[in-house]
N, C-alpha and C. Protein backbone atom coordinates (compact mmCIF):
# COMPACT_ATOMS: atom_id res chain seq x y z
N UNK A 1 22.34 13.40 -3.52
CA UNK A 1 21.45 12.27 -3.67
C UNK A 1 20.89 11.87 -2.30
N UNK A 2 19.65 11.46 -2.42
CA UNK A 2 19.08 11.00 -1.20
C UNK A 2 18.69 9.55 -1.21
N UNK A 3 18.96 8.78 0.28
CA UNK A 3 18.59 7.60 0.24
C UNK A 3 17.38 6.94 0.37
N UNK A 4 16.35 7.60 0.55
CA UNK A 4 14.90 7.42 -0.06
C UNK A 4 13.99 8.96 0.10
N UNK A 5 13.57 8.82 -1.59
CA UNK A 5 12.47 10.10 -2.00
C UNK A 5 11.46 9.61 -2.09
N UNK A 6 10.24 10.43 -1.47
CA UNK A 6 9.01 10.14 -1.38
C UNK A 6 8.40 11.04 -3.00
N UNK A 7 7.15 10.05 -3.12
CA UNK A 7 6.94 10.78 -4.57
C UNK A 7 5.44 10.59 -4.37
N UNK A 8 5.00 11.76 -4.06
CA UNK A 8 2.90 11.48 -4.44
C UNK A 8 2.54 11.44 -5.50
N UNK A 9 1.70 10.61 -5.98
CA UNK A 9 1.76 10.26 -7.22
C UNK A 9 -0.17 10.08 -7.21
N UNK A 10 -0.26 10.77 -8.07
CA UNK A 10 -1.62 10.60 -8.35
C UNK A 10 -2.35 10.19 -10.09
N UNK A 11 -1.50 9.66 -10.75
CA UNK A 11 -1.71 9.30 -12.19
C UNK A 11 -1.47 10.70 -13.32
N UNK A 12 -0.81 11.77 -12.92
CA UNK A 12 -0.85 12.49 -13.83
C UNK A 12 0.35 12.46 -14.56
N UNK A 13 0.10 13.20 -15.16
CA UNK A 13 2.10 13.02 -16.02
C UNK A 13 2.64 13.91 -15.19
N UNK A 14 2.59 14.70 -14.40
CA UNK A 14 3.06 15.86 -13.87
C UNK A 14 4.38 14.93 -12.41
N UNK A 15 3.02 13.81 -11.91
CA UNK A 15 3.46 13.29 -10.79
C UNK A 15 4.29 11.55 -11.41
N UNK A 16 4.43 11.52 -12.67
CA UNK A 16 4.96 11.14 -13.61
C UNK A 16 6.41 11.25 -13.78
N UNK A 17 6.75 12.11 -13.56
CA UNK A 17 7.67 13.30 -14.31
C UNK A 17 8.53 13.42 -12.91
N UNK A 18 7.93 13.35 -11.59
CA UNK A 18 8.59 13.93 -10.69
C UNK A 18 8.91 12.38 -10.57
N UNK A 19 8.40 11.00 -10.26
CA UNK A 19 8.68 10.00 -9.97
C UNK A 19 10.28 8.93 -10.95
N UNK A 20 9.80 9.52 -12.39
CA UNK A 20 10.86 9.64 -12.85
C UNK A 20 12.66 10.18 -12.36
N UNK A 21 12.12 11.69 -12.25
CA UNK A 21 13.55 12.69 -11.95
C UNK A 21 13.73 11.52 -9.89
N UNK A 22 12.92 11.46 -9.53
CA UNK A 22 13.37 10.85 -8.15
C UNK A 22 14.41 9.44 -8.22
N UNK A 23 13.78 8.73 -9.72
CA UNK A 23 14.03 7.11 -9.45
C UNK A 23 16.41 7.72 -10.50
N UNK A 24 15.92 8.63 -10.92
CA UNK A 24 17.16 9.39 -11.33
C UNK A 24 17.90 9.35 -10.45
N UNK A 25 17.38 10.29 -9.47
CA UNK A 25 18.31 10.82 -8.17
C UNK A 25 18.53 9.85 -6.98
N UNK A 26 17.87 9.44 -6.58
CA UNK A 26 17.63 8.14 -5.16
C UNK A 26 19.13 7.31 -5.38
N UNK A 27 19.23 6.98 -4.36
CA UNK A 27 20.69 6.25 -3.41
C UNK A 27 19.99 4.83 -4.00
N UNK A 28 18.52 4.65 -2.99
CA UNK A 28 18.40 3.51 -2.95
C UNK A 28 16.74 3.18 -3.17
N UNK A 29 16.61 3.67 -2.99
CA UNK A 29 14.66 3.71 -2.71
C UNK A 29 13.86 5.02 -2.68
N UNK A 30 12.39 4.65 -3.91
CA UNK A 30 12.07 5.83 -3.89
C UNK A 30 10.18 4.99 -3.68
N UNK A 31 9.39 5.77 -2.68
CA UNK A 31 8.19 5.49 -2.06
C UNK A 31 7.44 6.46 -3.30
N UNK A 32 6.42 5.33 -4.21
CA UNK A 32 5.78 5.59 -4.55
C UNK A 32 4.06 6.23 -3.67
N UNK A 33 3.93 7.15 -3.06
CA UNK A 33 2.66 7.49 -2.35
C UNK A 33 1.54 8.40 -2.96
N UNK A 34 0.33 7.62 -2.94
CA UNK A 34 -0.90 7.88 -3.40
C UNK A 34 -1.86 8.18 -2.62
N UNK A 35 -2.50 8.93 -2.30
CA UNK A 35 -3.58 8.87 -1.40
C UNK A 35 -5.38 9.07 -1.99
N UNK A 36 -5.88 8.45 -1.46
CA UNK A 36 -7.90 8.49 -1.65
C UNK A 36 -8.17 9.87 -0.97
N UNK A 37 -8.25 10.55 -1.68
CA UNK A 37 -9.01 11.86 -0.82
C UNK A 37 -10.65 11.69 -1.01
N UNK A 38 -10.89 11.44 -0.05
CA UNK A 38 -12.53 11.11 -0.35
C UNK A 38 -13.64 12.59 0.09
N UNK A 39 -12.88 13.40 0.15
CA UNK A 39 -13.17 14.43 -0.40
C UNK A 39 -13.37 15.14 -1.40
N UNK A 40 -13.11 14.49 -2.63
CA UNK A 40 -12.94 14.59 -4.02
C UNK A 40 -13.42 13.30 -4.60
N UNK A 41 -14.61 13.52 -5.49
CA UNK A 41 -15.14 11.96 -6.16
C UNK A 41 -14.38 12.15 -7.03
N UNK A 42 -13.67 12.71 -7.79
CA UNK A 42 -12.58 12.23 -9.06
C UNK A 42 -11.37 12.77 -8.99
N UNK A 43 -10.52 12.62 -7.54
CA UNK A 43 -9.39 12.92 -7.32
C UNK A 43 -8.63 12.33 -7.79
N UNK A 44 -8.76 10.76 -8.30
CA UNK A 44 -7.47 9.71 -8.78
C UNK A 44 -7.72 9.87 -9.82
N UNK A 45 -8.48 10.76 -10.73
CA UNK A 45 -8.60 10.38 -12.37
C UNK A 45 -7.95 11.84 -12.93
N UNK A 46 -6.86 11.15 -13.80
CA UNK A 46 -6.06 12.83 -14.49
C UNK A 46 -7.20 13.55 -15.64
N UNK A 47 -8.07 12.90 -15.96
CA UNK A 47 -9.02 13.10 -16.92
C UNK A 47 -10.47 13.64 -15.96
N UNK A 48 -11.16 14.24 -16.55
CA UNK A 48 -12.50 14.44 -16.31
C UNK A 48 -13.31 13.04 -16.00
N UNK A 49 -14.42 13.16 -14.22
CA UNK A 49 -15.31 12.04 -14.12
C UNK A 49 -16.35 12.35 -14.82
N UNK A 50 -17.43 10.98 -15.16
CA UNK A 50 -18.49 11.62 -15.52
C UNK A 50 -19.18 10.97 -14.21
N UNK A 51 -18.99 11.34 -13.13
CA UNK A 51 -20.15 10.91 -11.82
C UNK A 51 -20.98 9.83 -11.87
N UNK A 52 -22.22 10.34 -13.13
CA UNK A 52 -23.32 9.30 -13.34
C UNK A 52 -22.70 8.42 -13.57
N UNK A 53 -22.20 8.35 -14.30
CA UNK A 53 -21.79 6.41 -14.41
C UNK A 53 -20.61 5.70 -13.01
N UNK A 54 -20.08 6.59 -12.35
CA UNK A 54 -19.13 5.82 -11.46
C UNK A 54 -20.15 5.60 -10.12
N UNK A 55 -19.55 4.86 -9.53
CA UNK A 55 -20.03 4.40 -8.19
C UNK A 55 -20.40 5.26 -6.77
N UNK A 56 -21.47 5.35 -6.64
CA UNK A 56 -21.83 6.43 -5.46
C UNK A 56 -20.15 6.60 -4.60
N UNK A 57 -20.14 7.83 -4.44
CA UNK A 57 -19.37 8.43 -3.45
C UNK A 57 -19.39 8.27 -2.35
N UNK A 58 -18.14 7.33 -1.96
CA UNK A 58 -17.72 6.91 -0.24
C UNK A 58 -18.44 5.72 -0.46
N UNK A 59 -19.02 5.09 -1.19
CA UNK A 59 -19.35 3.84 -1.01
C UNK A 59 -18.61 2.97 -1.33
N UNK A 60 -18.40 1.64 -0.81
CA UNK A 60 -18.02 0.65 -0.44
C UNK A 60 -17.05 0.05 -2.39
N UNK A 61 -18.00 0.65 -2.92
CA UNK A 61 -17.77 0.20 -4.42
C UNK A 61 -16.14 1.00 -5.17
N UNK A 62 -16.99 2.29 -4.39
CA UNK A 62 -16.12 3.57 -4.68
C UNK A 62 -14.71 3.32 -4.43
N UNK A 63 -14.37 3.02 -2.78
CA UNK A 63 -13.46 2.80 -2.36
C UNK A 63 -12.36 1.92 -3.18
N UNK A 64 -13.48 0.56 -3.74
CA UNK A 64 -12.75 -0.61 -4.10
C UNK A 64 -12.03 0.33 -5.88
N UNK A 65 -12.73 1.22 -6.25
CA UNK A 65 -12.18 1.41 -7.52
C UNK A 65 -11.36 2.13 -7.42
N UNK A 66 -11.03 3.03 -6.72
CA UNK A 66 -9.90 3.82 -5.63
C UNK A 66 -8.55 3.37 -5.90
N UNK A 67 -9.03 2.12 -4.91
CA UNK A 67 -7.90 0.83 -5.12
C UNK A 67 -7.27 0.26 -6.26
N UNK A 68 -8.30 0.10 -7.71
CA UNK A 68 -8.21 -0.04 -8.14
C UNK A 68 -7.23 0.80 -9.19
N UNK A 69 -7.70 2.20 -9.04
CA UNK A 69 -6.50 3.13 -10.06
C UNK A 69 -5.73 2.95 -9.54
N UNK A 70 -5.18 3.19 -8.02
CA UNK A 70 -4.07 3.16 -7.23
C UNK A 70 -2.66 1.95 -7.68
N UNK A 71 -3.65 0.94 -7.77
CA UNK A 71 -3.01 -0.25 -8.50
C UNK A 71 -2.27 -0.10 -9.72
N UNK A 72 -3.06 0.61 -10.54
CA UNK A 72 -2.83 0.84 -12.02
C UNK A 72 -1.30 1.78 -12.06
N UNK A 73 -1.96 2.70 -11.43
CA UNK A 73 -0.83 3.70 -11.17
C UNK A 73 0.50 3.06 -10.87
N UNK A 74 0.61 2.50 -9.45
CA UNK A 74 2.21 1.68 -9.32
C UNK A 74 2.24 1.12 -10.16
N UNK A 75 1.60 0.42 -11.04
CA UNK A 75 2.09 -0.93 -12.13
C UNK A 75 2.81 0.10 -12.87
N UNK A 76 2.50 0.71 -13.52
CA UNK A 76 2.91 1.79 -14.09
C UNK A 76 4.48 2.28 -13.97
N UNK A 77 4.32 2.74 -12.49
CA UNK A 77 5.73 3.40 -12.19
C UNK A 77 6.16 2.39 -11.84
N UNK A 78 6.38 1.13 -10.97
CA UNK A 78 6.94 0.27 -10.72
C UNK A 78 7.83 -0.04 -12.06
N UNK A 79 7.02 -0.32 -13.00
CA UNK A 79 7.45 -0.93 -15.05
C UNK A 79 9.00 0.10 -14.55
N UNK A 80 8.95 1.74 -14.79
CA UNK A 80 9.76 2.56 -14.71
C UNK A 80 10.86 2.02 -14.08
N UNK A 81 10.66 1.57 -13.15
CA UNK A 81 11.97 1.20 -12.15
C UNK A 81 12.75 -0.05 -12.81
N UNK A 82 12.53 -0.41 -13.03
CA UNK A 82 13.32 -2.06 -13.93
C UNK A 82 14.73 -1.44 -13.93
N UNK A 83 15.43 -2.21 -13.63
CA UNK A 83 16.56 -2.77 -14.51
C UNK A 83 17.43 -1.44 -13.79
N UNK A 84 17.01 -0.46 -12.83
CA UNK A 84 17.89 0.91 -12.36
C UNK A 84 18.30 0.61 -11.11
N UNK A 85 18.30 -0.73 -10.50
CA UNK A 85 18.65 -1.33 -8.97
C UNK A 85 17.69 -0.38 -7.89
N UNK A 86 17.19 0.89 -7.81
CA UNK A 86 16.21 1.42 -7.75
C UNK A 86 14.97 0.31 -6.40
N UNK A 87 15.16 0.35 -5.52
CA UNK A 87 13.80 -0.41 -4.75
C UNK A 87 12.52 0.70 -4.71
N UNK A 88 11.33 0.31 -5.13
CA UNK A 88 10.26 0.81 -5.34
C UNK A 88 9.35 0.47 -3.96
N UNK A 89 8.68 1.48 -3.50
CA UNK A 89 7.52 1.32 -2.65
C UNK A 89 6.51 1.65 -2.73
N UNK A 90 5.24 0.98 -2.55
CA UNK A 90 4.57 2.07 -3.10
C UNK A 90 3.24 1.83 -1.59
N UNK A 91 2.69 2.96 -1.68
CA UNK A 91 2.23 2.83 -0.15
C UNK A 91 0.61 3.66 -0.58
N UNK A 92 -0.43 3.56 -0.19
CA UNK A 92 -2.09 4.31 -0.69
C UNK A 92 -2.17 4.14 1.21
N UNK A 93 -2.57 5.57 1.44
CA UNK A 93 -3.08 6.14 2.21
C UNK A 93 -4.72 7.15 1.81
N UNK A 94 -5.57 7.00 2.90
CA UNK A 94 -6.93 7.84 2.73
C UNK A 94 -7.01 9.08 3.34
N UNK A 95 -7.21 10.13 3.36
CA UNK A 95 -7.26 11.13 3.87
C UNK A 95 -6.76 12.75 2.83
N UNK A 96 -6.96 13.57 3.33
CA UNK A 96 -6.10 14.54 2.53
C UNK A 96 -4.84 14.65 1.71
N UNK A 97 -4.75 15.28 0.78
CA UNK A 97 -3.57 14.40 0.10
C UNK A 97 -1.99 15.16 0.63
N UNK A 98 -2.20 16.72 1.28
CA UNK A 98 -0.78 17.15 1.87
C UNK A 98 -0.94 16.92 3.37
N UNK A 99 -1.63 16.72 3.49
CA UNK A 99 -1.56 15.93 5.04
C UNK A 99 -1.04 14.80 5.32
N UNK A 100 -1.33 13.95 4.48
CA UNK A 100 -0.95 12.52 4.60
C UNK A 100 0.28 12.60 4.11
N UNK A 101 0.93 13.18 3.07
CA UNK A 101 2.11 12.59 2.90
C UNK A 101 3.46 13.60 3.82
N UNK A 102 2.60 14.86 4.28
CA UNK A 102 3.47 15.31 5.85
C UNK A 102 3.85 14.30 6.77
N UNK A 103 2.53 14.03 7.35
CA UNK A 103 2.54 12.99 8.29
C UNK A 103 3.50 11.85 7.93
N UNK A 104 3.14 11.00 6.96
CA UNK A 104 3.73 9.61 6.65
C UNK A 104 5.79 10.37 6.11
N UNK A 105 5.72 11.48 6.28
CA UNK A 105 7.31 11.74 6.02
C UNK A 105 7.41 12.02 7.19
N UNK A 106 7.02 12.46 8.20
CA UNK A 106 7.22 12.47 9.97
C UNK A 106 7.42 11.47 10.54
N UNK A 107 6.92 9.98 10.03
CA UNK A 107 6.75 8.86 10.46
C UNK A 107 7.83 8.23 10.37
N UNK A 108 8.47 8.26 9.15
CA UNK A 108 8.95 7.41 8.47
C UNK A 108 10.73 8.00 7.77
N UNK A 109 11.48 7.03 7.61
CA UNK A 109 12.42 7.55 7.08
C UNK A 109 12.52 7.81 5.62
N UNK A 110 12.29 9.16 5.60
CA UNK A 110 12.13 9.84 4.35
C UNK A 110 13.13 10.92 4.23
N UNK A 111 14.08 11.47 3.35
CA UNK A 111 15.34 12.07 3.32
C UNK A 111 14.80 13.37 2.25
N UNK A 112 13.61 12.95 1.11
CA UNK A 112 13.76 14.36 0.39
C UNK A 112 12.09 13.62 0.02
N UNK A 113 11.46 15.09 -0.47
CA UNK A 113 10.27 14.35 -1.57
C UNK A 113 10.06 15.12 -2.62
N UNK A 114 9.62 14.37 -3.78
CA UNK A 114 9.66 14.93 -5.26
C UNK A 114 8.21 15.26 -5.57
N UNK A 115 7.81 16.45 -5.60
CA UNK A 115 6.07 16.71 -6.00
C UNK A 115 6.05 17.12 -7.68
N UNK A 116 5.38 17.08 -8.30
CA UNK A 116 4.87 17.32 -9.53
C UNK A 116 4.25 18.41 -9.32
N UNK A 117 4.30 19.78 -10.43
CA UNK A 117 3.53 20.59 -9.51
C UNK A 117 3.04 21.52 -11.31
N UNK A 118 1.68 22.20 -11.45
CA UNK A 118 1.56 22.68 -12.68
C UNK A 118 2.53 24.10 -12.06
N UNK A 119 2.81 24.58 -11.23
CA UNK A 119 3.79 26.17 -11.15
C UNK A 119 2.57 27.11 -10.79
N UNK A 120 1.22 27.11 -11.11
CA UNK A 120 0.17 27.89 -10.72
C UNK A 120 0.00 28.89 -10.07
N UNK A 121 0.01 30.44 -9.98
CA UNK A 121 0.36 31.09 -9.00
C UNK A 121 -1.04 32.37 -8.95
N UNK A 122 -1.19 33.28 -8.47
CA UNK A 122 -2.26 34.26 -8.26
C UNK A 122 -3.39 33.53 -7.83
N UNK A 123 -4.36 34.44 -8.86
CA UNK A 123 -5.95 33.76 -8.23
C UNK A 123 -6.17 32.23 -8.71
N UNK A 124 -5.47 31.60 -9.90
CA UNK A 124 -5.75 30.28 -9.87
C UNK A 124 -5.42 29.40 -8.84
N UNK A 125 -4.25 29.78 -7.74
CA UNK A 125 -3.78 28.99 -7.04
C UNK A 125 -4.84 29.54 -5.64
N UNK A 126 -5.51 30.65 -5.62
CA UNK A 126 -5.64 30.86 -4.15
C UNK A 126 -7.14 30.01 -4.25
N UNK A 127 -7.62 29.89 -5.46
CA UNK A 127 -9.16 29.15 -5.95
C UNK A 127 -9.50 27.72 -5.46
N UNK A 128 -7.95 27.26 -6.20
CA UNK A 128 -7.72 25.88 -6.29
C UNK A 128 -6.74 25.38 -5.70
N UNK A 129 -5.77 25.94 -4.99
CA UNK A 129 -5.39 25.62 -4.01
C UNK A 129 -3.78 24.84 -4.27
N UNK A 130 -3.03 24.00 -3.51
CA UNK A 130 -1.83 23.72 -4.08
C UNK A 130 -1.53 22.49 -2.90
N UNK A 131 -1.26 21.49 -3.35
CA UNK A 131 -1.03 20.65 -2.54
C UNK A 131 0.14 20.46 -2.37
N UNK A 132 1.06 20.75 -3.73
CA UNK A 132 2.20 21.11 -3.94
C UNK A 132 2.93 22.15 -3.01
N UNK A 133 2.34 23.26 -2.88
CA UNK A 133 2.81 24.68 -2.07
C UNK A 133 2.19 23.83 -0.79
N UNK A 134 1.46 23.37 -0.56
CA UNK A 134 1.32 23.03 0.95
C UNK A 134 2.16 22.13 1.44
N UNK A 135 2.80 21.01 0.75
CA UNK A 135 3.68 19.92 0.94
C UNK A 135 5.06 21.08 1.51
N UNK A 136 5.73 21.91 0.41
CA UNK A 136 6.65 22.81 0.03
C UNK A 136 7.16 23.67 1.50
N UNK A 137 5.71 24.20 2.37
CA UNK A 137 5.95 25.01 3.37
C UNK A 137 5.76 24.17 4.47
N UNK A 138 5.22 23.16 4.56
CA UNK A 138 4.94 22.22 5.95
C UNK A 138 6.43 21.00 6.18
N UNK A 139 6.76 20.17 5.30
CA UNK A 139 7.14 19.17 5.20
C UNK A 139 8.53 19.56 6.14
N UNK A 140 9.15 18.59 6.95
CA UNK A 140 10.38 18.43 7.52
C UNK A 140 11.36 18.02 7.47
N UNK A 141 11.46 17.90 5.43
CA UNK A 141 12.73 17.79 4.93
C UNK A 141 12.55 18.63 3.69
N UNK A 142 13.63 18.35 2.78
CA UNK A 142 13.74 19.24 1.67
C UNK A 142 12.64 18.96 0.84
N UNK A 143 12.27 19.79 -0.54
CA UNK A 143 11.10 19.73 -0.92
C UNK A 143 11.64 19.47 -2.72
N UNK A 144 11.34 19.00 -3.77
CA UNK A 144 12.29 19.71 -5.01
C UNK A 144 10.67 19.64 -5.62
N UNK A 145 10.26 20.71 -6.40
CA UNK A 145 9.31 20.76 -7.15
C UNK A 145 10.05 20.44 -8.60
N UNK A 146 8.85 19.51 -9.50
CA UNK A 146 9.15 18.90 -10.51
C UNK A 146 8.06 19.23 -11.71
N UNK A 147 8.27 20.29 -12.55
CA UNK A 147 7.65 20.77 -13.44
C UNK A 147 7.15 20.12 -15.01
């Protein structure tokens, strides 16, 4: 068991699933972390955007609705935590999404982190890439992928 797991959490069930198995395992505290990749206009949505109707990209509006899923999301997992003595954190950072949560586990006292991951491997993964496998080979503690 570790005394605080970091968990990126981006609204899917996947990162769902791993925030769960963490609030399982954790001593004491598990860091809910989200990040804005504003590199991606529909990175926080587990569903398909339809663009036209959302708020120009990188704008001021954009940002605020950002915030807004981000919100949604901890309410969410926070609910999860009740009643398991469990301390919840939950922290939204902007930038890349395996970058940031490298960094902010370099920073910070972080003991393990729990990623959600679809398992993806060959040409779908070299296409689309893995934030998961990038967390997995960079990070400077243990890694547990959560399927």
């Amino acid at each position: 068991m570790a005394d605080t797991i970091l968990v990126p959490v981006d609204g899917s069930p996947l990162s769902k699933r791993a925030f769960e198995k963490a609030l399982a395992d954790a001593d004491s505290t598990v860091v809910a972390f989200h990040v804005i990749d504003p590199s991606d206009p529909g990175y926080s949505a587990p569903v398909d955007v339809d663009v036209s109707f959302e708020p120009l990209h990188g704008s001021a509006e954009w940002y605020e609705k950002a915030e807004e899923v981000a919100d949604a999301i901890f309410e969410e997992l926070t609910a999860l935590a009740d009643g398991t003595g469990i301390e919840v954190q939950t922290v939204t950072q902007r930038g890349d999404p395996a970058r940031e949560v490298i960094d902010y586990t370099r920073d910070h006292d972080v003991d393990e982190i729990y990623v959600g991951s679809h398992g993806r491997s060959g040409e779908t993964n070299l296409l689309l890439g893995s934030v998961a496998e990038l967390i997995a080979t960079r990070a400077p503690v243990s890694v547990t992928i959560v399927r």
